[in-house]
Protein backbone atom coordinates (compact mmCIF):
# COMPACT_ATOMS: atom_id res chain seq x y z
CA UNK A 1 -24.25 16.74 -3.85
CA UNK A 2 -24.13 18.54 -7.43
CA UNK A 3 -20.44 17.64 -9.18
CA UNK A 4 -18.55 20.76 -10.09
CA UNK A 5 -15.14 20.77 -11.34
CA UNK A 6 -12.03 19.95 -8.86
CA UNK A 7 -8.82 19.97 -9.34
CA UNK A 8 -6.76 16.74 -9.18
CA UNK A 9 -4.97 14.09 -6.71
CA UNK A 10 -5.59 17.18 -3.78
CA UNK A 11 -4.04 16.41 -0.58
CA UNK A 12 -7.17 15.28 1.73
CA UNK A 13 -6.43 14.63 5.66
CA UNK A 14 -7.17 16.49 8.69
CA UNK A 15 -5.92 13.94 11.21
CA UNK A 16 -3.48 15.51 13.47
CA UNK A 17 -0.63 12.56 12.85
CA UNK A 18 -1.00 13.37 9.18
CA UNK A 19 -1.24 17.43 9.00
CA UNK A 20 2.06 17.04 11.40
CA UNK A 21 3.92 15.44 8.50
CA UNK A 22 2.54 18.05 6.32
CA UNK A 23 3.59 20.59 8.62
CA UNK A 24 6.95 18.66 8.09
CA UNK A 25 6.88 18.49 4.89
CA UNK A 26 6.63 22.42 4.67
CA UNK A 27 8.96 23.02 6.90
CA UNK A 28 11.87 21.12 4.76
CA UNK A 29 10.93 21.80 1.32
CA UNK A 30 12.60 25.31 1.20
CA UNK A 31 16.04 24.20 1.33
CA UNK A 32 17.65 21.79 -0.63
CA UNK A 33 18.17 19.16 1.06
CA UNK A 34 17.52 15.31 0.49
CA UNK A 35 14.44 14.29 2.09
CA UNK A 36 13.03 10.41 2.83
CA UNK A 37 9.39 9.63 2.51
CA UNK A 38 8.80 6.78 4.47
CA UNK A 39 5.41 5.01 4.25
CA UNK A 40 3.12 2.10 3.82
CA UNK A 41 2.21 1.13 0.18
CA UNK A 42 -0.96 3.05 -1.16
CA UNK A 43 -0.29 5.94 1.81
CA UNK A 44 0.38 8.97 -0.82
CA UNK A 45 4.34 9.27 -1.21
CA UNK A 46 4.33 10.64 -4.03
CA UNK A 47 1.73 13.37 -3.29
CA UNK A 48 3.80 14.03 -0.48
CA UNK A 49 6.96 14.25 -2.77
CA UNK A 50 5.06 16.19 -4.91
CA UNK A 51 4.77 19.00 -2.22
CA UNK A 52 8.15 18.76 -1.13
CA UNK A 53 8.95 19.89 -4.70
CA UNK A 54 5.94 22.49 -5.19
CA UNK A 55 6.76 24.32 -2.01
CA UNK A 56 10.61 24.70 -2.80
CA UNK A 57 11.81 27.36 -4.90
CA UNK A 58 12.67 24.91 -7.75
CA UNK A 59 8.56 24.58 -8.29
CA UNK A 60 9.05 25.70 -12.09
CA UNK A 61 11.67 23.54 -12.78
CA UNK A 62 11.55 20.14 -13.71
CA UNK A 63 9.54 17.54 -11.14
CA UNK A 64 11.10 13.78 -12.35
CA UNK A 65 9.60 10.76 -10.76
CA UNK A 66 10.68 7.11 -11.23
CA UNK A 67 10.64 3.73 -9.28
CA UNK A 68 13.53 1.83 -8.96
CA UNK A 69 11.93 -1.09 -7.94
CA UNK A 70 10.67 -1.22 -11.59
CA UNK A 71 13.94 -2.54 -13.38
CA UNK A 72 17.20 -5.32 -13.36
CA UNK A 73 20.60 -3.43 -12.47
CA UNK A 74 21.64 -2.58 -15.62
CA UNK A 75 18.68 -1.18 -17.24
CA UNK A 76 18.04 0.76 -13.88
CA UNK A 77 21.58 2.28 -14.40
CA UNK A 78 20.82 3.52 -17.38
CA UNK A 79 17.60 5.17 -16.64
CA UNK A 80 19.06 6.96 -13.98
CA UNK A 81 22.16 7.99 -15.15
CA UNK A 82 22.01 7.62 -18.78
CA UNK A 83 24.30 5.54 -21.69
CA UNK A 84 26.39 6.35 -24.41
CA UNK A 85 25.89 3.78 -27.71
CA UNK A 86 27.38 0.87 -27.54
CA UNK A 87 27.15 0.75 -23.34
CA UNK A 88 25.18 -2.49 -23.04
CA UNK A 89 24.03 -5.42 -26.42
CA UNK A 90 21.15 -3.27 -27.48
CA UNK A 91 22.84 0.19 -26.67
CA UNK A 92 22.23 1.61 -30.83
CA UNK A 93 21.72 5.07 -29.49
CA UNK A 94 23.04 7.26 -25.93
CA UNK A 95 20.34 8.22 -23.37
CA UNK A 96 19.87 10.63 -20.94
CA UNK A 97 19.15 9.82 -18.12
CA UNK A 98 16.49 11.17 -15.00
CA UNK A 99 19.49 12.48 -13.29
CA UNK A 100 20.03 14.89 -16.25
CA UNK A 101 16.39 15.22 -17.04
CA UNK A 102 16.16 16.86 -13.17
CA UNK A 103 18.88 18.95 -13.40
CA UNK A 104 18.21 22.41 -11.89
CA UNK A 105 14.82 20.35 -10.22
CA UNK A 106 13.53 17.56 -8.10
CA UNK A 107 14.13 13.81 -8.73
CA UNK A 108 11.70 11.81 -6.77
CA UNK A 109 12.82 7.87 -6.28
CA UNK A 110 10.18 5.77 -5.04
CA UNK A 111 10.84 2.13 -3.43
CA UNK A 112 14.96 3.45 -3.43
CA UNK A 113 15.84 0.07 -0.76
CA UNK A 114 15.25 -2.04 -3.87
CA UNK A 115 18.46 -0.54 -5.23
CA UNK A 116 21.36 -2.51 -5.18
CA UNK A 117 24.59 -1.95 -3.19
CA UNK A 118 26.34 -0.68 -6.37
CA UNK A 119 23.71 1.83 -7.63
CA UNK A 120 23.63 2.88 -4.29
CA UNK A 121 27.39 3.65 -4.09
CA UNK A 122 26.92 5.55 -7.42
CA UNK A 123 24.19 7.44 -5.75
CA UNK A 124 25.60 8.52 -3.02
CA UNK A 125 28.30 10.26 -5.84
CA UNK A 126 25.53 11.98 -6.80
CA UNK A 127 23.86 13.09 -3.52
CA UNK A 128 28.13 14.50 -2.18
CA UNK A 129 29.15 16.05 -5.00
CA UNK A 130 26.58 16.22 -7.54
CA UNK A 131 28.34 14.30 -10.12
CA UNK A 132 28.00 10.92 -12.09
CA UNK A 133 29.02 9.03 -14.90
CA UNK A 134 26.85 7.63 -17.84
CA UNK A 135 26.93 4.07 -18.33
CA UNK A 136 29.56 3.10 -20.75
CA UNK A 137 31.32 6.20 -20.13
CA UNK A 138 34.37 7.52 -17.85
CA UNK A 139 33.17 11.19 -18.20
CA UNK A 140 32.35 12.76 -15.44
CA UNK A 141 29.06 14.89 -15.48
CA UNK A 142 28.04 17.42 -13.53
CA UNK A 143 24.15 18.22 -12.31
CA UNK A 144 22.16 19.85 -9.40
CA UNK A 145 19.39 17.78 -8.27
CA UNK A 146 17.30 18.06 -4.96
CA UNK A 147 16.83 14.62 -4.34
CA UNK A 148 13.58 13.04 -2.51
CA UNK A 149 13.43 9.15 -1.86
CA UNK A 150 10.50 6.85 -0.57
CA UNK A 151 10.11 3.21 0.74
CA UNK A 152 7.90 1.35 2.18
CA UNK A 153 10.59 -0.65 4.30
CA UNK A 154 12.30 -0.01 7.68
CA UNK A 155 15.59 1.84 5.90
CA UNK A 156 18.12 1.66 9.04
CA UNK A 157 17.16 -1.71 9.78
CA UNK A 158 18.19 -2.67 6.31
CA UNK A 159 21.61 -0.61 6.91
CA UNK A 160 22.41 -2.98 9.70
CA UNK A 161 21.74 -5.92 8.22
CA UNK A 162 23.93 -4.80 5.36
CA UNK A 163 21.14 -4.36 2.67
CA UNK A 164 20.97 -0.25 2.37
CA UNK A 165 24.33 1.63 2.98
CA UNK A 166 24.80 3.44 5.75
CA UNK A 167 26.36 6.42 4.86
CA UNK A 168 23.66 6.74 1.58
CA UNK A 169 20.98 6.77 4.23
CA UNK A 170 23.19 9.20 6.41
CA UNK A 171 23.23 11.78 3.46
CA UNK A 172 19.73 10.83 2.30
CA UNK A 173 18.03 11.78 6.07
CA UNK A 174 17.94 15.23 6.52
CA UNK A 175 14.78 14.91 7.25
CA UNK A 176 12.16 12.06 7.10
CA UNK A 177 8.27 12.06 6.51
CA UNK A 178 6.41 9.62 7.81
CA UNK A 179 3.18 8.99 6.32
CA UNK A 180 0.84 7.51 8.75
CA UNK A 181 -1.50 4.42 7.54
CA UNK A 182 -4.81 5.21 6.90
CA UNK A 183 -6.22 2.92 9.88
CA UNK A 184 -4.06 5.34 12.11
CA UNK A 185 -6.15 8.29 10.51
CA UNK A 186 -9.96 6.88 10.33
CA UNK A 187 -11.43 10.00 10.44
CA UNK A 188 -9.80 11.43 7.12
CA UNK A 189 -11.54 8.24 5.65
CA UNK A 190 -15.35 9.09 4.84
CA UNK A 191 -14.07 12.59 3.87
CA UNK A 192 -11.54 11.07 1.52
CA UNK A 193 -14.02 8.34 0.46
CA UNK A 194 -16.61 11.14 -0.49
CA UNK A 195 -13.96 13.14 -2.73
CA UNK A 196 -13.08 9.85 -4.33
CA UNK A 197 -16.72 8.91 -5.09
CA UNK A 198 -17.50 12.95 -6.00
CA UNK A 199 -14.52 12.43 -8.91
CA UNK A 200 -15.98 9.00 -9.85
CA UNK A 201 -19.26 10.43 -10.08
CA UNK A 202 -18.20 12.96 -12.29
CA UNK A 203 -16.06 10.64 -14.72
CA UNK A 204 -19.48 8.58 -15.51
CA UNK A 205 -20.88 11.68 -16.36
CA UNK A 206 -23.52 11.95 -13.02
CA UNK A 207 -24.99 15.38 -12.07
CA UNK A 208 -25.68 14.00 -8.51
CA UNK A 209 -23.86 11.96 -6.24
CA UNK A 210 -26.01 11.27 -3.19
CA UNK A 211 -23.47 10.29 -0.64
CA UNK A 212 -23.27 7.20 1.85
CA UNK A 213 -25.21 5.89 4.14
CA UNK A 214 -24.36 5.50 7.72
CA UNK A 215 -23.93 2.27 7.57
CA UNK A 216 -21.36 2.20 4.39
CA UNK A 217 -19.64 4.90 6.49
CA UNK A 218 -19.49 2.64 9.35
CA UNK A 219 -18.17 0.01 6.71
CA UNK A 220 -15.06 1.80 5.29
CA UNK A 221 -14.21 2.87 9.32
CA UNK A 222 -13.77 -0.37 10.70
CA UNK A 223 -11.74 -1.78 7.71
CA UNK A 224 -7.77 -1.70 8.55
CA UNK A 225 -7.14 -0.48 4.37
CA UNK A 226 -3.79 -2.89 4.27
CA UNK A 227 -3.79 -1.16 0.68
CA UNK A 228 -4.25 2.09 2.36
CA UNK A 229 -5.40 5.73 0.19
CA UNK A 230 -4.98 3.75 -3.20
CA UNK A 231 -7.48 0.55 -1.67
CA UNK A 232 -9.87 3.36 -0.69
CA UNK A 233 -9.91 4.93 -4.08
CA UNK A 234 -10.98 1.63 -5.52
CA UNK A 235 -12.78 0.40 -3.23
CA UNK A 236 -14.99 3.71 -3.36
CA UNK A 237 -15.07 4.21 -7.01
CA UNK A 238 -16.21 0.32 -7.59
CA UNK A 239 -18.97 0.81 -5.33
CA UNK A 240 -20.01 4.14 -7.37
CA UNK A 241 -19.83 2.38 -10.92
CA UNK A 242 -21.52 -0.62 -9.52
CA UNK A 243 -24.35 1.38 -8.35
CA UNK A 244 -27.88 1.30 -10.11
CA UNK A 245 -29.33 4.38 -9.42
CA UNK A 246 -27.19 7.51 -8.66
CA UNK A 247 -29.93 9.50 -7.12
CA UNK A 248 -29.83 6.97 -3.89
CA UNK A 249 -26.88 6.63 -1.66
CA UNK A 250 -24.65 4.09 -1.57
CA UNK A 251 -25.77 1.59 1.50
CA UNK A 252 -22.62 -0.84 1.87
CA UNK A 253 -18.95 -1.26 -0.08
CA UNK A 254 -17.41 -4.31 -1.38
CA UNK A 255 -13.88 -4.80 -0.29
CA UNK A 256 -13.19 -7.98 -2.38
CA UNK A 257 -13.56 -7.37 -6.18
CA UNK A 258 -13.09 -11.28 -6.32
CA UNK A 259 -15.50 -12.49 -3.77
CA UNK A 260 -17.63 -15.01 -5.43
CA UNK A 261 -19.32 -18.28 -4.67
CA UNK A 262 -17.92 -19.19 -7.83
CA UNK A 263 -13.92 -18.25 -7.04
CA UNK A 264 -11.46 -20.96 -8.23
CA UNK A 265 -10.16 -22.37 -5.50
CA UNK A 266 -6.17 -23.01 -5.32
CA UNK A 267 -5.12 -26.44 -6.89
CA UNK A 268 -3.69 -29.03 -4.31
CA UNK A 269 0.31 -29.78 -4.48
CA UNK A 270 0.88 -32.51 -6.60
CA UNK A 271 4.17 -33.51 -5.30
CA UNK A 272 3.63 -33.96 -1.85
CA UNK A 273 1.17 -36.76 0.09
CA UNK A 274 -0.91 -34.10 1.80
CA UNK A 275 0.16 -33.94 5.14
CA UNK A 276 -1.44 -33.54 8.27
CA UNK A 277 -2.20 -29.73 9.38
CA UNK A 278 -0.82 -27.93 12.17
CA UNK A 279 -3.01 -28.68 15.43
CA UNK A 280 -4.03 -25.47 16.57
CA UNK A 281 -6.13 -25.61 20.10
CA UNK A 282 -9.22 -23.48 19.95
CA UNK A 283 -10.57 -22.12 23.60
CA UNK A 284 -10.86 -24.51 26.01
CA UNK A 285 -8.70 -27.35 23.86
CA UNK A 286 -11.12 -27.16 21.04
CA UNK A 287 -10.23 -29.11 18.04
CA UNK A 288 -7.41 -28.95 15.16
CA UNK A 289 -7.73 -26.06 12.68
CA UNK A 290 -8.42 -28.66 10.03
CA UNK A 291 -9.66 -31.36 11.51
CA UNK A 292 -11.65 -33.18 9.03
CA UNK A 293 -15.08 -34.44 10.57
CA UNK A 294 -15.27 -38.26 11.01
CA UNK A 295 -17.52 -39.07 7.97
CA UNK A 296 -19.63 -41.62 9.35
CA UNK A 297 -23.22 -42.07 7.44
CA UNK A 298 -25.38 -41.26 6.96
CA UNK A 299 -25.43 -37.39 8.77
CA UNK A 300 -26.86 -34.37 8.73
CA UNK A 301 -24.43 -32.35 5.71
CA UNK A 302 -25.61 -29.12 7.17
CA UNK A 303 -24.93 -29.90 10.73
CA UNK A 304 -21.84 -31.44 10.08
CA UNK A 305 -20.22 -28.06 7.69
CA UNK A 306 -21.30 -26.07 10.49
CA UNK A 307 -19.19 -28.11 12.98
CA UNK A 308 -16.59 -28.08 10.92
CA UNK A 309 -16.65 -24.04 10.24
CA UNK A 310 -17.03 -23.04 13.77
CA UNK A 311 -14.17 -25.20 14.36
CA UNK A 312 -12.05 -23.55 11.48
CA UNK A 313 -13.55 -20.18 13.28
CA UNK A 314 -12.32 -20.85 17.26
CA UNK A 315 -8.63 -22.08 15.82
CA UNK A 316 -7.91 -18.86 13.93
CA UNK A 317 -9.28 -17.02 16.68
CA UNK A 318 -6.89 -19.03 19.34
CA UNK A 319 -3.77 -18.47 16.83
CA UNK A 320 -4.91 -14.55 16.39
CA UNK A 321 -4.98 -13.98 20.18
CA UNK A 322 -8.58 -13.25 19.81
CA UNK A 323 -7.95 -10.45 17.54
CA UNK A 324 -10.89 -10.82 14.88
CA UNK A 325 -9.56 -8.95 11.84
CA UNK A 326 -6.29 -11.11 12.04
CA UNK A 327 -8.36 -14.09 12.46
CA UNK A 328 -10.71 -13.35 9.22
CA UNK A 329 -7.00 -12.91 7.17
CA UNK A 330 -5.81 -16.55 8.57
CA UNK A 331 -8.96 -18.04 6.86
CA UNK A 332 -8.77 -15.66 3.56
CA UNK A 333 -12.19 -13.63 4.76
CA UNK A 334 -13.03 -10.16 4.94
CA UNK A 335 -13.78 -8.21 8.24
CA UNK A 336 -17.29 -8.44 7.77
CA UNK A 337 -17.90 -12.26 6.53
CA UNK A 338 -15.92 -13.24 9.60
CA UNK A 339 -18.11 -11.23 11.60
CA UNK A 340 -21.20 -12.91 10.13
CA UNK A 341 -19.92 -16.20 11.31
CA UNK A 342 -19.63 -15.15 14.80
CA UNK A 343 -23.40 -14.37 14.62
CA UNK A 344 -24.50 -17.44 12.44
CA UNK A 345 -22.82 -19.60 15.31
CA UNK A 346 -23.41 -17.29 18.36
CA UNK A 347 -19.67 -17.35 18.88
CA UNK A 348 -19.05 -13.39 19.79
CA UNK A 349 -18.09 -14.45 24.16
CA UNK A 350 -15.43 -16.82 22.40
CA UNK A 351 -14.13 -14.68 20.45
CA UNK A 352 -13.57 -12.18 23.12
CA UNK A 353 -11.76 -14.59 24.64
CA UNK A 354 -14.69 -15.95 26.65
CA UNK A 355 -15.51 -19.73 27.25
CA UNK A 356 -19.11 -20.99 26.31
């Protein structure tokens, strides 16, 4: 495909879940009214927050973003509401603050449940009456802010466990967006994964980009994306820098930038005897997870690592219920090198739950 100019970060989805919290999303961002993004990390929040504030009739005025997971307490407080000198050791000059920077606009808070209690109290000052105080100062201050928050964390949960106050969540849910994971919306993925690769394409100066193959497709489809949009855009642009030849589509994607027969391997605790493992029956009572062969010689090395590996293979299966992308995780693999141990051993009945 020849590379034209596009404009950035577009919204890309056609998955019903996900144009329904679009249609949301236009349907609240009119009035002003707090809104909660709530979403995996890597899922697009603040694209969505983005629209919120692009659709509302404050679209020319200020758009402030910030993440409060970012800071300690006190410096927090001060990026959100400001100081006067002298507020805090260090204070030489006042600041202003986002909530000031916003005023007449949008503030957008990403990852707002790592807020403490306090700033949250403060907060909610702000989200009821629109006023605050600068650190260091008893002045009251006035501003008009729409507010938008994100998180990636189940918010009312948190409110009865006593972690996220209940009436700030109250006043912050007029309406909530949830962004659906992309493994919920696979078949926004290739079309997502070709605008990705179309913009890396451009940025290394190509005047072609010849696509994926069916296979790569097939790839990115069956991968659950735990890092979601922003793993894809990675994942997609790696595979577009790493390949030779530009004219010739790309044929399969790396999900592991650090797979490598050469990866450092964790060092063993020191403190501790190493103790025995967990015994973790495989189908059928196989043996332990770890069980370490009985090293009697001489023997076959090749036959006996194989043993040993389809052992390691049937106990994460057992503990995963069969499921074979939770088993590949419980043994640190990808998808697809898990998959390739089912056919080196000829194990695909087990791990459907079959016995051999």
């Amino acid at each position: 495909m020849a590379l034209g100019r596009q404009d950035p970060d577009p919204i890309i989805g056609q998955a019903d879940n996900f144009l329904a919290a679009l249609e949301r999303v236009s349907r609240v961002a009119p009035l002003v009214k707090p809104v909660l993004i709530i979403g995996e990390r890597g899922t697009g929040k603040e694209l969505i927050a983005s629209r919120v504030h692009f659709l509302s009739e404050r679209w020319q005025q200020p758009f402030i973003k910030f993440n409060c997971a970012a800071l300690n307490e006190e410096l927090l407080e001060s990026e959100l509401f400001g100081h006067v000198a002298g507020a805090f050791t260090g204070a030489v000059r006042g600041r202003v603050g986002r909530f000031e920077l916003a005023n007449g606009g949008t503030l957008f808070l990403d990852e707002i449940a790592s807020m403490s209690l306090r700033l949250q109290e403060k907060l909610l000052g702000v989200v009821e009456y629109g006023e605050f105080e600068k650190l260091g100062s008893s002045e009251t201050q006035k501003t008009d802010v729409r507010l938008v928050g994100a998180a990636n964390q189940d918010l009312p949960a948190l409110a009865r466990a006593g972690k996220f106050r209940e009436d700030l969540l109250d006043r912050l849910s007029f309406d909530v967006v949830t962004v659906p994971p992309l493994r919920e919306r696979r078949g926004d993925i290739v079309l997502m994964a070709q605008k990705f690769a179309e913009d890396m394409a451009r940025e290394l100066k190509h005047e072609y980009f010849a696509g994926f193959t069916p296979a790569a497709e097939q790839q990115m489809q069956e991968y659950d994306w735990p890092g979601n949009v922003r793993e894809l855009r990675n994942v997609v642009e790696r595979a577009v820098y790493r390949q030779e030849s530009a004219k010739r589509p790309i044929e399969r994607v790396e999900f592991d930038p650090f797979a490598s027969p050469y990866r450092p391997r964790p060092a063993p605790e020191a403190a501790a005897p190493a103790a025995a493992p967990p015994a973790v029956a495989g189908p059928g009572g196989a043996a332990p997870a770890a069980a370490v062969p009985d090293l009697r010689l001489p023997l076959d090395f090749a036959e006996a690592v194989g043993e040993h590996e389809k052992r390691l293979v049937r106990a994460a299966l057992a503990e995963a219920r069969f499921n074979q992308r939770r088993a590949a995780q419980r043994l640190s693999l990808t998808y697809h090198q898990f998959r390739g141990l089912l056919r080196k051993y000829r194990l695909f009945d087990e791990a459907r739950g079959e016995s051999s």
